[in-house]
Each structure stands twice: as C-alpha cells, then as structure tokens.
C-alpha atoms as a PDB file:
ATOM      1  CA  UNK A   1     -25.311  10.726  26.873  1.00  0.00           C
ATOM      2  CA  UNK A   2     -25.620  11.244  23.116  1.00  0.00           C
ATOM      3  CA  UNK A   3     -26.605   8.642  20.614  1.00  0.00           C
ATOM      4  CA  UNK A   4     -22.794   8.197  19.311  1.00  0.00           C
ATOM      5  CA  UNK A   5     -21.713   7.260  23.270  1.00  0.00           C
ATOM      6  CA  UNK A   6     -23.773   4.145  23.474  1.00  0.00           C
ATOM      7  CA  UNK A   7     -21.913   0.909  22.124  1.00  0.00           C
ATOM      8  CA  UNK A   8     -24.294  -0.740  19.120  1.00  0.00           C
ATOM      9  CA  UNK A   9     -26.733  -3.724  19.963  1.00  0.00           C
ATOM     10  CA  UNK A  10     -24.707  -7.138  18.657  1.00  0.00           C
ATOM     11  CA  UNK A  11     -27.330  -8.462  16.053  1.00  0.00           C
ATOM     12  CA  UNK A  12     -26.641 -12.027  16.567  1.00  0.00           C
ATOM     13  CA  UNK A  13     -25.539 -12.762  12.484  1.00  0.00           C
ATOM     14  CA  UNK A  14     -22.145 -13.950  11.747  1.00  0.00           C
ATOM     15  CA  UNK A  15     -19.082 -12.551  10.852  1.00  0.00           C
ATOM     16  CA  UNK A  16     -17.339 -12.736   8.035  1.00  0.00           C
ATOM     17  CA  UNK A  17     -14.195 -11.747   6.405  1.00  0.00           C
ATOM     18  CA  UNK A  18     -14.237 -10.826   2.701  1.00  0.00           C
ATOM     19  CA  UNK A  19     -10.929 -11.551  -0.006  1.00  0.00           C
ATOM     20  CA  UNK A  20     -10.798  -9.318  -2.851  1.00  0.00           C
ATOM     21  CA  UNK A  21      -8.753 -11.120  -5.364  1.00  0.00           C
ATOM     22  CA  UNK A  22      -7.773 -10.559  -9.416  1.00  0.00           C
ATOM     23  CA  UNK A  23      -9.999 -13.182 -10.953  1.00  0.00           C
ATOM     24  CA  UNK A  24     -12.379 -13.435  -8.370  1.00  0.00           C
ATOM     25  CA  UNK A  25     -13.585  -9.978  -7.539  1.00  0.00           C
ATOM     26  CA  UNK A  26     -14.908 -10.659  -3.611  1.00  0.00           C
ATOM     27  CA  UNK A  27     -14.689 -13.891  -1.745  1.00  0.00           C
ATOM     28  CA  UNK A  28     -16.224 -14.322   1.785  1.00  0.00           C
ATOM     29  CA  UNK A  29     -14.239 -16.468   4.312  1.00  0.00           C
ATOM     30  CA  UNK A  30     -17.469 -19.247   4.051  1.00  0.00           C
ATOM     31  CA  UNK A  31     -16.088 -19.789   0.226  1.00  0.00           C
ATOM     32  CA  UNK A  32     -18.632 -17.569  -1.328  1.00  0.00           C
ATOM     33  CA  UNK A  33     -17.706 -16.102  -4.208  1.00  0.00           C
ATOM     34  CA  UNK A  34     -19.034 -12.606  -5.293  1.00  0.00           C
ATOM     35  CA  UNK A  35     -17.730 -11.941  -9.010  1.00  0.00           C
ATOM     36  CA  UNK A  36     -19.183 -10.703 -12.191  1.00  0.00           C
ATOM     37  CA  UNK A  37     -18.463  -9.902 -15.840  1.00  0.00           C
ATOM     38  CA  UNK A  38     -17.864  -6.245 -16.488  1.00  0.00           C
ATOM     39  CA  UNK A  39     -17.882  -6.246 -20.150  1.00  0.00           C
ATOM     40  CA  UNK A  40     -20.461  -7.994 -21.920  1.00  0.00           C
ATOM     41  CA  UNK A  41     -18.995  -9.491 -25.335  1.00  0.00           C
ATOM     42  CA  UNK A  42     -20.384  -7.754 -27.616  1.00  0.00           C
ATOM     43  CA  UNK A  43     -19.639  -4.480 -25.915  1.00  0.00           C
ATOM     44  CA  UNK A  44     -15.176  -6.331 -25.880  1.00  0.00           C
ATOM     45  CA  UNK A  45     -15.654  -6.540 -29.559  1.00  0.00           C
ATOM     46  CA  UNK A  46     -17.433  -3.065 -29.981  1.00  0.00           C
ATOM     47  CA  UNK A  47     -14.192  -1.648 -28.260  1.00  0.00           C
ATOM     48  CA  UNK A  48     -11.593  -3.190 -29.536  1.00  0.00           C
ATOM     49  CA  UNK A  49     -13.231  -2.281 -33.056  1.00  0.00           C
ATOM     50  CA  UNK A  50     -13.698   1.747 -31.873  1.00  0.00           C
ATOM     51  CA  UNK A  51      -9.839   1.193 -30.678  1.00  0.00           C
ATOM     52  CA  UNK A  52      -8.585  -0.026 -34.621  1.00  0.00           C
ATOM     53  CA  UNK A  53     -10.942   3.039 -35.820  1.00  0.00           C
ATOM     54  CA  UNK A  54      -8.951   5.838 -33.665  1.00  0.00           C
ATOM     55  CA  UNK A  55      -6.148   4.500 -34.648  1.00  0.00           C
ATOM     56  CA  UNK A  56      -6.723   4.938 -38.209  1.00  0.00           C
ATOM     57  CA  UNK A  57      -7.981   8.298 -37.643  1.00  0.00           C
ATOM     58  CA  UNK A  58      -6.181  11.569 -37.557  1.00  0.00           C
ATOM     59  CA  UNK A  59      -5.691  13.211 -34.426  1.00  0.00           C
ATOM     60  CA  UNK A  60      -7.755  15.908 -33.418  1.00  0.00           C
ATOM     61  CA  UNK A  61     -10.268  15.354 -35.937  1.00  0.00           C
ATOM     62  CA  UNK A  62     -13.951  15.402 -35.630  1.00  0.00           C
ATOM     63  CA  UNK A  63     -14.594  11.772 -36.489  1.00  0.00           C
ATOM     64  CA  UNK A  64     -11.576  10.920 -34.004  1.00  0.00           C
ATOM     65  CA  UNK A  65     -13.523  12.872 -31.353  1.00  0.00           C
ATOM     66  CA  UNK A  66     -16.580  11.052 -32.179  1.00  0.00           C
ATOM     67  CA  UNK A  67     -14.956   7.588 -32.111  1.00  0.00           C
ATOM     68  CA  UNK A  68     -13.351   8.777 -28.462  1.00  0.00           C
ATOM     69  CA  UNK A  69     -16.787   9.655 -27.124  1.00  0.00           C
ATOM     70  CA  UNK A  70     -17.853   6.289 -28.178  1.00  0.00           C
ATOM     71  CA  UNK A  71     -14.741   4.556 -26.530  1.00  0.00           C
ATOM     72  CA  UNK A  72     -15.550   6.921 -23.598  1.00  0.00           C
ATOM     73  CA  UNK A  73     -19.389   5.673 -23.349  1.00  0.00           C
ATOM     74  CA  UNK A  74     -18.553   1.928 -22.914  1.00  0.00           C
ATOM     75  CA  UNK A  75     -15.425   2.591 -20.383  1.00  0.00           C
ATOM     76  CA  UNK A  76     -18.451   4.924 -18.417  1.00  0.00           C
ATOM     77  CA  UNK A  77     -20.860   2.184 -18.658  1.00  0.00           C
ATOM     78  CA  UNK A  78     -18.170  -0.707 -17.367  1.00  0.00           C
ATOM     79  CA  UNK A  79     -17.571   1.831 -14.811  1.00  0.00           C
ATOM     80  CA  UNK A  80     -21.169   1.991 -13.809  1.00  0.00           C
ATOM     81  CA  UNK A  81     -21.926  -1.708 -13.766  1.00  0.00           C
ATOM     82  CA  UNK A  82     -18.431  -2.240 -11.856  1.00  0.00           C
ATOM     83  CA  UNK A  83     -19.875   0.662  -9.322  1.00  0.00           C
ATOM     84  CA  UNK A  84     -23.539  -1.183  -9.233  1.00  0.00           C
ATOM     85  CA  UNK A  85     -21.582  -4.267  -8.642  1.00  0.00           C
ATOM     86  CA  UNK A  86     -20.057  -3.040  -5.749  1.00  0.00           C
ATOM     87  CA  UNK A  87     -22.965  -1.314  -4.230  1.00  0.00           C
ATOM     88  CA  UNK A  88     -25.236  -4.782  -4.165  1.00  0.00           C
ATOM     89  CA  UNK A  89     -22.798  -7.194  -2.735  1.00  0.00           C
ATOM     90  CA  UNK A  90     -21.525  -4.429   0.208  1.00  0.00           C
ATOM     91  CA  UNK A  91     -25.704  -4.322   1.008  1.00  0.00           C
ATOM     92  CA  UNK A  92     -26.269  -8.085   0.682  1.00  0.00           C
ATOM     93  CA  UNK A  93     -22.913  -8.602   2.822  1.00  0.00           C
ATOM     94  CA  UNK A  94     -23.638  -6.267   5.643  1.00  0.00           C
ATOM     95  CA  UNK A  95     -27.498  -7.392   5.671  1.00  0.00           C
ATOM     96  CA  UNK A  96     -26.340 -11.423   5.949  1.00  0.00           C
ATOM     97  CA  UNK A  97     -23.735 -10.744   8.602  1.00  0.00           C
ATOM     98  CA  UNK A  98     -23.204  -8.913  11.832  1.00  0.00           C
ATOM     99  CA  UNK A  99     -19.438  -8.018  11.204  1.00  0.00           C
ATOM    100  CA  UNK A 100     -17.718  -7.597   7.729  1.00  0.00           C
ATOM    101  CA  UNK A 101     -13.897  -7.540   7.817  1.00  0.00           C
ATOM    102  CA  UNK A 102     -12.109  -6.799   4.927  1.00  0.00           C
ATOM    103  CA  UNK A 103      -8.523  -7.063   4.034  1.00  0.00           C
ATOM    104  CA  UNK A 104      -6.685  -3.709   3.095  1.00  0.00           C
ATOM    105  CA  UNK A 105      -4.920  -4.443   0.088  1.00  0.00           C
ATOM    106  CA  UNK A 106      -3.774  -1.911  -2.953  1.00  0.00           C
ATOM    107  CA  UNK A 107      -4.875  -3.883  -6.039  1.00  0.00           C
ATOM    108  CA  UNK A 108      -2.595  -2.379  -8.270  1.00  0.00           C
ATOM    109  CA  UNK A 109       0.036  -3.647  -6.352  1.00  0.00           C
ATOM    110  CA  UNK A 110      -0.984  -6.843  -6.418  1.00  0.00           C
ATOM    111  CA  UNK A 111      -1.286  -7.312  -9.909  1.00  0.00           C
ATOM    112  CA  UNK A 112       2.108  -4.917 -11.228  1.00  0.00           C
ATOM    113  CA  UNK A 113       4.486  -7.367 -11.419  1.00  0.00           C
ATOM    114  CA  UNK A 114       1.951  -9.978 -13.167  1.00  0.00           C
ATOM    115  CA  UNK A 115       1.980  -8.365 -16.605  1.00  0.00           C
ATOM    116  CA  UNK A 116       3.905  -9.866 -19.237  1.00  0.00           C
ATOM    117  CA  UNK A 117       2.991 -13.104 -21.977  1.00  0.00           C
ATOM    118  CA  UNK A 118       1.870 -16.692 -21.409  1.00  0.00           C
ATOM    119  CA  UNK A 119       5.443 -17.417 -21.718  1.00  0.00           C
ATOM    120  CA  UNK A 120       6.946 -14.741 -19.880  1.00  0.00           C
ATOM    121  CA  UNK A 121       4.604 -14.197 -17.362  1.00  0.00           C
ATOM    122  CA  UNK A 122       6.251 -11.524 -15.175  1.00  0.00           C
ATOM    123  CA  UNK A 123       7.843 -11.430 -11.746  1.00  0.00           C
ATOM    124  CA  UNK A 124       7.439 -13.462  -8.738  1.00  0.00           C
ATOM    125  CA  UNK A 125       3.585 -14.752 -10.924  1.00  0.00           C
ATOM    126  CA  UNK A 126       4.289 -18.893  -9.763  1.00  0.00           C
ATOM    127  CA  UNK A 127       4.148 -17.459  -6.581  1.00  0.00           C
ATOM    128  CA  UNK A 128       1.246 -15.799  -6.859  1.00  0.00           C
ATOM    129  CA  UNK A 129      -0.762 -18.445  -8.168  1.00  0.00           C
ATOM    130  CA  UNK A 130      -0.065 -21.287  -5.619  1.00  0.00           C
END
C-alpha cells in the first residue's frame, strides 16, 4: 500500500463552511467574519490623485510613464496585501477546523449586474441585498 491509499486520520475539530461575499470578504458558517481593508486611505487618495495626473498628461510621455509606474506600485501592493490576506485566514481556517467547505461561486458574476448609482442601482440589486 502506498501512503496516498490510506484514508486520512479524522482530527476530531469541526467543520465548517466558509461564504465569500462582496462586502464581507469570508464568512464561516459559526458567523465569523474574515474581512479586511485593502487600501489604506491615504494610499485611495494617493491614487485617485496619480489617476487626475495621467489624465492631464500626454500619452506616451515619460512623466505619463512615471505616473503609471506609480499607479502600478499601489495596485501591486493592494494585490499583495489582498494575496497575504488570503494566505492567513486559509491557514488559521484549516488549523481551527477539521473540514473546510467552501462555496464555488464566480465573483464577478455576482457582482455584474450590481453596478450602476445610488439611484439606479442596477439589475435584480433589492434582491441581492435581502
């Protein structure tokens, strides 16, 4: 018999079954919620600033390049702390409980038809919300 033949040793923690939502990033079926800010606010402002700046700027220019690699460096480090995020709640998750289920959903899916204003929210959004 080789090692992949013989069934795994139950470890006796519980199961759980983990939500991934649109406001709340991950949320366990005991009501834990696992979420976390991906840009910090001065890093929002910084952006939207660097986004007025390229727009200004003439395409293909070396001080539009520059402002791009700037743009490019906060989306990276969002990326990274989204990706770190991620990473520590799958390890806290599968070292609290003996099965993790999660639900296979594709997010952009979920959240096409929600675009749109406070006043004209989008399709089917009521629905969504209740």
């Amino acid at each position: 018999m080789t090692p992949a033949d013989v069934a795994p040793v139950p470890n006796g923690l519980p199961a759980v079954g983990v939500d991934r939502g649109v406001e709340i990033a991950f949320m366990t079926s005991d009501g834990v919620p696992f979420d976390q800010t991906m840009w910090r606010p001065t890093e929002k402002t910084r952006l939207v600033a660097l986004e007025r700046r390229k727009a200004r700027q003439c395409k293909g220019s070396n001080r539009f390049k520059r402002i791009c690699v700037a743009i490019d460096r906060l989306h990276r480090r969002a990326a990274n702390r989204r990706r770190d995020f991620a990473h520590k709640t799958s390890t806290t998750l599968a070292k609290n409980h003996g099965l993790v289920a999660i639900e296979a959903l594709v997010m952009p899916n979920m959240t096409r038809s929600a675009r749109g204003t406070v006043e004209a929210p989008g399709r089917r959004f009521a629905r969504r919300l209740g």
